[in-house]
Protein backbone atom coordinates (compact mmCIF):
# COMPACT_ATOMS: atom_id res chain seq x y z
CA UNK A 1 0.00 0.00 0.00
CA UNK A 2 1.25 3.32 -0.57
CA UNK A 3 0.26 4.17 3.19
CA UNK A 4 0.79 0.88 4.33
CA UNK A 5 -2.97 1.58 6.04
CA UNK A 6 -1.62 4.90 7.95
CA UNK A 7 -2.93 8.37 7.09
CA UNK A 8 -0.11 10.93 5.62
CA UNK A 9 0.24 13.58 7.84
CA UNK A 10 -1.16 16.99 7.61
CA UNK A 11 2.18 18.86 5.90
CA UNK A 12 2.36 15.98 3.52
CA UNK A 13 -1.51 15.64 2.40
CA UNK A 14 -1.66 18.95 2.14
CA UNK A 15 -1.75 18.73 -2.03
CA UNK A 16 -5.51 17.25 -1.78
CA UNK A 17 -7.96 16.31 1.01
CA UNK A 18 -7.07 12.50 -0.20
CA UNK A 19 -3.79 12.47 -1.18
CA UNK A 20 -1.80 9.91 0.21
CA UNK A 21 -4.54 7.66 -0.37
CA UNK A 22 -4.83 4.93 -2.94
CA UNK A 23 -7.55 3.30 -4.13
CA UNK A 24 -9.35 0.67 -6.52
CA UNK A 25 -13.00 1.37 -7.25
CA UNK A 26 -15.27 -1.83 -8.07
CA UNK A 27 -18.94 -1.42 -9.91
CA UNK A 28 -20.46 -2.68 -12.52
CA UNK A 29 -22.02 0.46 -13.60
CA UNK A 30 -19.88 2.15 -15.95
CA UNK A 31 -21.07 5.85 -14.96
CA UNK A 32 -20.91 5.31 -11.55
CA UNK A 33 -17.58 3.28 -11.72
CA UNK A 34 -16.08 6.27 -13.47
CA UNK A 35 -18.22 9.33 -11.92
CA UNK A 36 -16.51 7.92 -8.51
CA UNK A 37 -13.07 8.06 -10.07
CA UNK A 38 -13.24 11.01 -11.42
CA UNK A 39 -14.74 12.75 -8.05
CA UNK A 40 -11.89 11.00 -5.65
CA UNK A 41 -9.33 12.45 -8.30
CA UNK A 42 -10.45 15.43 -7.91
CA UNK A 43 -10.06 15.57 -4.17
CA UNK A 44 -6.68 14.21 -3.89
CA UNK A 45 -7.54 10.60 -3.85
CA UNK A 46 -5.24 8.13 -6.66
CA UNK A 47 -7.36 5.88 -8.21
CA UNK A 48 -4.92 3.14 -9.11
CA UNK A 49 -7.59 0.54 -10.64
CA UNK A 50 -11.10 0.28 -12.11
CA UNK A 51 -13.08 -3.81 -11.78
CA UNK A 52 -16.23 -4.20 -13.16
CA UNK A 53 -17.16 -7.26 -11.49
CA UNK A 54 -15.43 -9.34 -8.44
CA UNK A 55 -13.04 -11.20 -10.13
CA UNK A 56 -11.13 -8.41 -11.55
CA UNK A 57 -11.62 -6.90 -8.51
CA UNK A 58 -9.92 -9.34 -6.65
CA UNK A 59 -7.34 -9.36 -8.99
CA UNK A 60 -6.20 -5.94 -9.05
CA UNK A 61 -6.49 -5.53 -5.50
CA UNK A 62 -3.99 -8.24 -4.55
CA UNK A 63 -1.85 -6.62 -7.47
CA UNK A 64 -2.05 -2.89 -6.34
CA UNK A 65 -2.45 -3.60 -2.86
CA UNK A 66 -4.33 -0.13 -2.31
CA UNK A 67 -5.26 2.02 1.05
CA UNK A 68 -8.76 1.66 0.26
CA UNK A 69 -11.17 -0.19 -1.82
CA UNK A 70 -14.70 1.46 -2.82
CA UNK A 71 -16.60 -1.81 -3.71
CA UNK A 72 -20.59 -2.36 -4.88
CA UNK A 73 -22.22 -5.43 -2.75
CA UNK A 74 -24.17 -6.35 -5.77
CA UNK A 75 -21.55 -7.18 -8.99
CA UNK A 76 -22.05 -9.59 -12.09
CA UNK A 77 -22.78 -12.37 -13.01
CA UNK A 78 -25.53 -12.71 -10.45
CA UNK A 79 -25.55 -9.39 -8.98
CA UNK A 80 -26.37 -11.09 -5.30
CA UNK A 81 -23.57 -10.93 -2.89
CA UNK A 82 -20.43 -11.23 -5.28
CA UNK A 83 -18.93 -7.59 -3.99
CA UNK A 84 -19.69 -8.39 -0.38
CA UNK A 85 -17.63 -12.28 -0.67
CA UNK A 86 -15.25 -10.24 -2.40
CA UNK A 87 -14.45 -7.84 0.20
CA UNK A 88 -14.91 -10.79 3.05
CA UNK A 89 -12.41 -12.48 1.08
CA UNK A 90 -10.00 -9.26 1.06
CA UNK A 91 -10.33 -8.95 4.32
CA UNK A 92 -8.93 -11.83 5.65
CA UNK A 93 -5.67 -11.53 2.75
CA UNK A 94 -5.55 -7.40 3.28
CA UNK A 95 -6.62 -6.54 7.15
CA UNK A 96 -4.96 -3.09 6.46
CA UNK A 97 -6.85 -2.04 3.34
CA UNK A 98 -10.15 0.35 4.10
CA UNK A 99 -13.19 -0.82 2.64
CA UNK A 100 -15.84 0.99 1.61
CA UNK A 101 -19.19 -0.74 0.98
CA UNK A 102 -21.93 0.79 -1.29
CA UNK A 103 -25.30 -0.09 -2.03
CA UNK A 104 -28.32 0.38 -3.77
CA UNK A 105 -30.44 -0.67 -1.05
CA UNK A 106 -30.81 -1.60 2.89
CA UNK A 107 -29.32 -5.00 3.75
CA UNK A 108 -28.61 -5.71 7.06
CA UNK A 109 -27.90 -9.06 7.26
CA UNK A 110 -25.08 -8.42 3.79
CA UNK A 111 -23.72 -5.71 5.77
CA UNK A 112 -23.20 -7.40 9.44
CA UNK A 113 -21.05 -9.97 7.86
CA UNK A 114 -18.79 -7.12 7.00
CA UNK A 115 -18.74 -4.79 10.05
CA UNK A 116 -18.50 -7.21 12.75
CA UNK A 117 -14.90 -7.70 11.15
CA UNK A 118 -13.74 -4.65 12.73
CA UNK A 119 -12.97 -1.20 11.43
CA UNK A 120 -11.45 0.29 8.52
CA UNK A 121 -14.81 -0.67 6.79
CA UNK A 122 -17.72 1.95 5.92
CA UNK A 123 -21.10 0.87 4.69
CA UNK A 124 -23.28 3.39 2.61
CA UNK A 125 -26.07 3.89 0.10
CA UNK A 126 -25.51 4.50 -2.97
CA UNK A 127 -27.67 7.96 -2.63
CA UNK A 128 -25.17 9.20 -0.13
CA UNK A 129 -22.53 9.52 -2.52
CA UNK A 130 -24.12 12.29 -4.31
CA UNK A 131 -23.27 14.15 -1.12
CA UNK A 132 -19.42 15.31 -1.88
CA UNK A 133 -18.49 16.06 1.62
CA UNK A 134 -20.38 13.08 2.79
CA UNK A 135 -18.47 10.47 0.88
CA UNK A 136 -14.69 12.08 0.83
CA UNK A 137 -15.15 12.43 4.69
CA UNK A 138 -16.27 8.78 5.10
CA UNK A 139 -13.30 7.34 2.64
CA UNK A 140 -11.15 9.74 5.03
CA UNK A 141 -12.08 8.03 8.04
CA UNK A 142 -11.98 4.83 6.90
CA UNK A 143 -8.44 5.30 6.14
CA UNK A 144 -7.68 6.37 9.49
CA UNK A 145 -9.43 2.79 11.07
CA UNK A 146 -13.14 3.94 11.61
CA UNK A 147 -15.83 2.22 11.23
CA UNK A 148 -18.55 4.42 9.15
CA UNK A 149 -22.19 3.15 9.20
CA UNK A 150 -25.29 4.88 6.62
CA UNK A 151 -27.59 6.63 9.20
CA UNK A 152 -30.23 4.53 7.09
CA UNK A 153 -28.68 1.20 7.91
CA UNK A 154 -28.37 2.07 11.67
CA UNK A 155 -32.17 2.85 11.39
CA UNK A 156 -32.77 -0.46 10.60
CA UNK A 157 -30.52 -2.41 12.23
CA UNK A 158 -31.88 -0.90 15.47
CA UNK A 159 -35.86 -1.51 14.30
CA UNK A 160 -34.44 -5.14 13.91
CA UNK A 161 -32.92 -5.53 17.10
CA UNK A 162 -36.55 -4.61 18.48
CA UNK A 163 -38.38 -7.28 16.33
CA UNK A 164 -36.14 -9.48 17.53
CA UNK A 165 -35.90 -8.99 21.06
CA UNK A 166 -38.12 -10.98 22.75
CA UNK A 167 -38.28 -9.37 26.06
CA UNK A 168 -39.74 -6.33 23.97
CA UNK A 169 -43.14 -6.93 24.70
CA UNK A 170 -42.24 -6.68 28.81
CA UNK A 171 -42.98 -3.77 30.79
CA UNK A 172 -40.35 -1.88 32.44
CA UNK A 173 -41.53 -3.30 35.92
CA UNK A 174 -41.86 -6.96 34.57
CA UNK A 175 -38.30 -6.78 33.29
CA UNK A 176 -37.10 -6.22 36.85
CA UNK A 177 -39.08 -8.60 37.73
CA UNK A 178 -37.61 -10.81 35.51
CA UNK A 179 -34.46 -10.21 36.15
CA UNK A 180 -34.60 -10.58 39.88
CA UNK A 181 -36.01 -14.12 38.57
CA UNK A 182 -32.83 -14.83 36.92
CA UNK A 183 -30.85 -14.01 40.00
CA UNK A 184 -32.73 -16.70 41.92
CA UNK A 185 -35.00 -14.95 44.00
CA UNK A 186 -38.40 -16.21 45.20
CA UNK A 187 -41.80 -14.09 45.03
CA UNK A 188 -41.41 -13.28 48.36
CA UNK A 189 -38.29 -12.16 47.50
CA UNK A 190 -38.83 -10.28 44.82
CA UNK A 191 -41.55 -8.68 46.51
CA UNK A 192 -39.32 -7.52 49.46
CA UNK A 193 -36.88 -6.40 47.13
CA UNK A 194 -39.25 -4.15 44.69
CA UNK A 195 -41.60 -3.52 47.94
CA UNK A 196 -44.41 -4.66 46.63
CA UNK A 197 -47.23 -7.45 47.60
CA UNK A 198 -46.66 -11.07 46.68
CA UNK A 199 -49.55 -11.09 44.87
CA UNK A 200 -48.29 -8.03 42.82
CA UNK A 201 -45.48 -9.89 41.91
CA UNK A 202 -47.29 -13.27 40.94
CA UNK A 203 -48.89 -11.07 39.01
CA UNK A 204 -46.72 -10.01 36.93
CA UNK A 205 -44.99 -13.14 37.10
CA UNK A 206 -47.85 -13.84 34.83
CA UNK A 207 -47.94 -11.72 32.60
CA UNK A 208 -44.40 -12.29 31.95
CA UNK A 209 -44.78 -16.02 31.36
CA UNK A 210 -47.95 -15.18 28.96
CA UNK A 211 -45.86 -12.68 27.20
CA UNK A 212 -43.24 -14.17 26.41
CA UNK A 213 -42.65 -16.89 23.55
CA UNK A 214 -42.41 -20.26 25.44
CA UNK A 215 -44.29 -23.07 25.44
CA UNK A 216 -47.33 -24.11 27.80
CA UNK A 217 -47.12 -26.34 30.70
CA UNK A 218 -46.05 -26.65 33.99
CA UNK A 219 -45.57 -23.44 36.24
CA UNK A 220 -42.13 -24.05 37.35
CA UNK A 221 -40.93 -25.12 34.15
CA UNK A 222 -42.25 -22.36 31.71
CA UNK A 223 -40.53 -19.65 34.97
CA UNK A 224 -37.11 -21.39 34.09
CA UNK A 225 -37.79 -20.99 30.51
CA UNK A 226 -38.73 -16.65 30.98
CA UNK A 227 -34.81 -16.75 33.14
CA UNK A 228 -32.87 -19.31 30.19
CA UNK A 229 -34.70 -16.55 27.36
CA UNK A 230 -33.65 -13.71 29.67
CA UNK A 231 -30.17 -14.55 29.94
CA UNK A 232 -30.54 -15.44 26.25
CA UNK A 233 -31.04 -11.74 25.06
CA UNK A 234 -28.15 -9.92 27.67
């Protein structure tokens, strides 16, 4: 890399808000491909390759071995998940190199794959690159190790971690409850704890166990169940 991953400093980027930084640009869209490399020229950035589908990205990637890498999740020939393997893939052979994620839409389960691998990686819409600023800031942060996440993305990804929690549906009171469960307490105990009645707390007891999604039976069964899908979601 001509960085080898680390930011120029200020006296020697001072040429372009990029320079210092090269980088290979993967899309299959022609315009876009070249509308990005012509923008990151202009603001300092050296483009040092052009890949119109994953394999040539891969190829001139391990070749150039750039700062950064601006790469579409959706490439040919299937236009699934070819960009995204791709920059999985460089990950593991380039730790170093920033990558910079685009797409056309929301996809949070394509993008966690990718940002659970640490920083250096950004994530975006494709719409966000028509903001100037926008993009050459997040390229810029990337190449200094952050990890840049769409606003959109974080939207969703927090609306999903709601559908998915199960304890969502639990007031704020049965939630203590519940978690003075999981530390082994008793109703009575509870109850002295929260100071409350017993028969508050059985009550909400169950309306925990009807809230929650596990199975019918046995009392003292379906409480271990509400503490095991407790822990479960910590």
């Amino acid at each position: 890399m001509a960085t080898n991953g680390a930011p120029e400093s200020g006296a020697q980027r001072a040429e372009g808000i990029g320079a210092g930084y090269q980088v290979v640009v993967a899309d299959d869209d022609v315009l876009l491909r070249e509308g990005l490399a012509s923008l990151l020229e202009r603001t300092g950035f050296e483009v040092v390759g052009l890949a119109g589908d994953a394999a040539e990205l891969l190829s001139l990637v391990r070749e150039r071995k750039p700062d950064l890498a601006v790469i579409d999740i959706r490439m040919p020939p299937s236009h699934s998940t070819e960009g995204l393997d791709a920059a999985l893939l460089l990950r593991q052979e380039l730790p170093e190199m920033g990558i910079v994620m685009l797409s056309a839409h929301v996809e949070v389960e394509h993008a966690m794959d990718l940002l659970v691998s640490g920083g250096r990686v950004a994530y975006l819409l494709k719409g966000r690159v028509t903001d100037v600023d926008e993009f050459v800031d997040t390229l810029e942060r990337v190449g200094r190790g952050e990890l840049v996440v769409d606003r959109a993305l974080v939207g969703e990804l927090v609306a999903a971690h709601r559908r998915d929690d199960p304890l969502a549906a639990l007031s704020d009171r049965e939630r203590e409850v519940l978690m003075l469960m999981a530390e082994g307490r008793s109703n009575t105990g509870i109850a002295r704890r929260l100071w409350v009645t017993e028969s508050t707390v059985e009550k909400h007891v169950r309306s925990i166990l009807t809230k929650l999604p596990i199975p019918t039976g046995e009392e003292d069964h379906r409480r271990v169940l509400a503490v095991v899908t407790f822990l479960k979601s910590r």
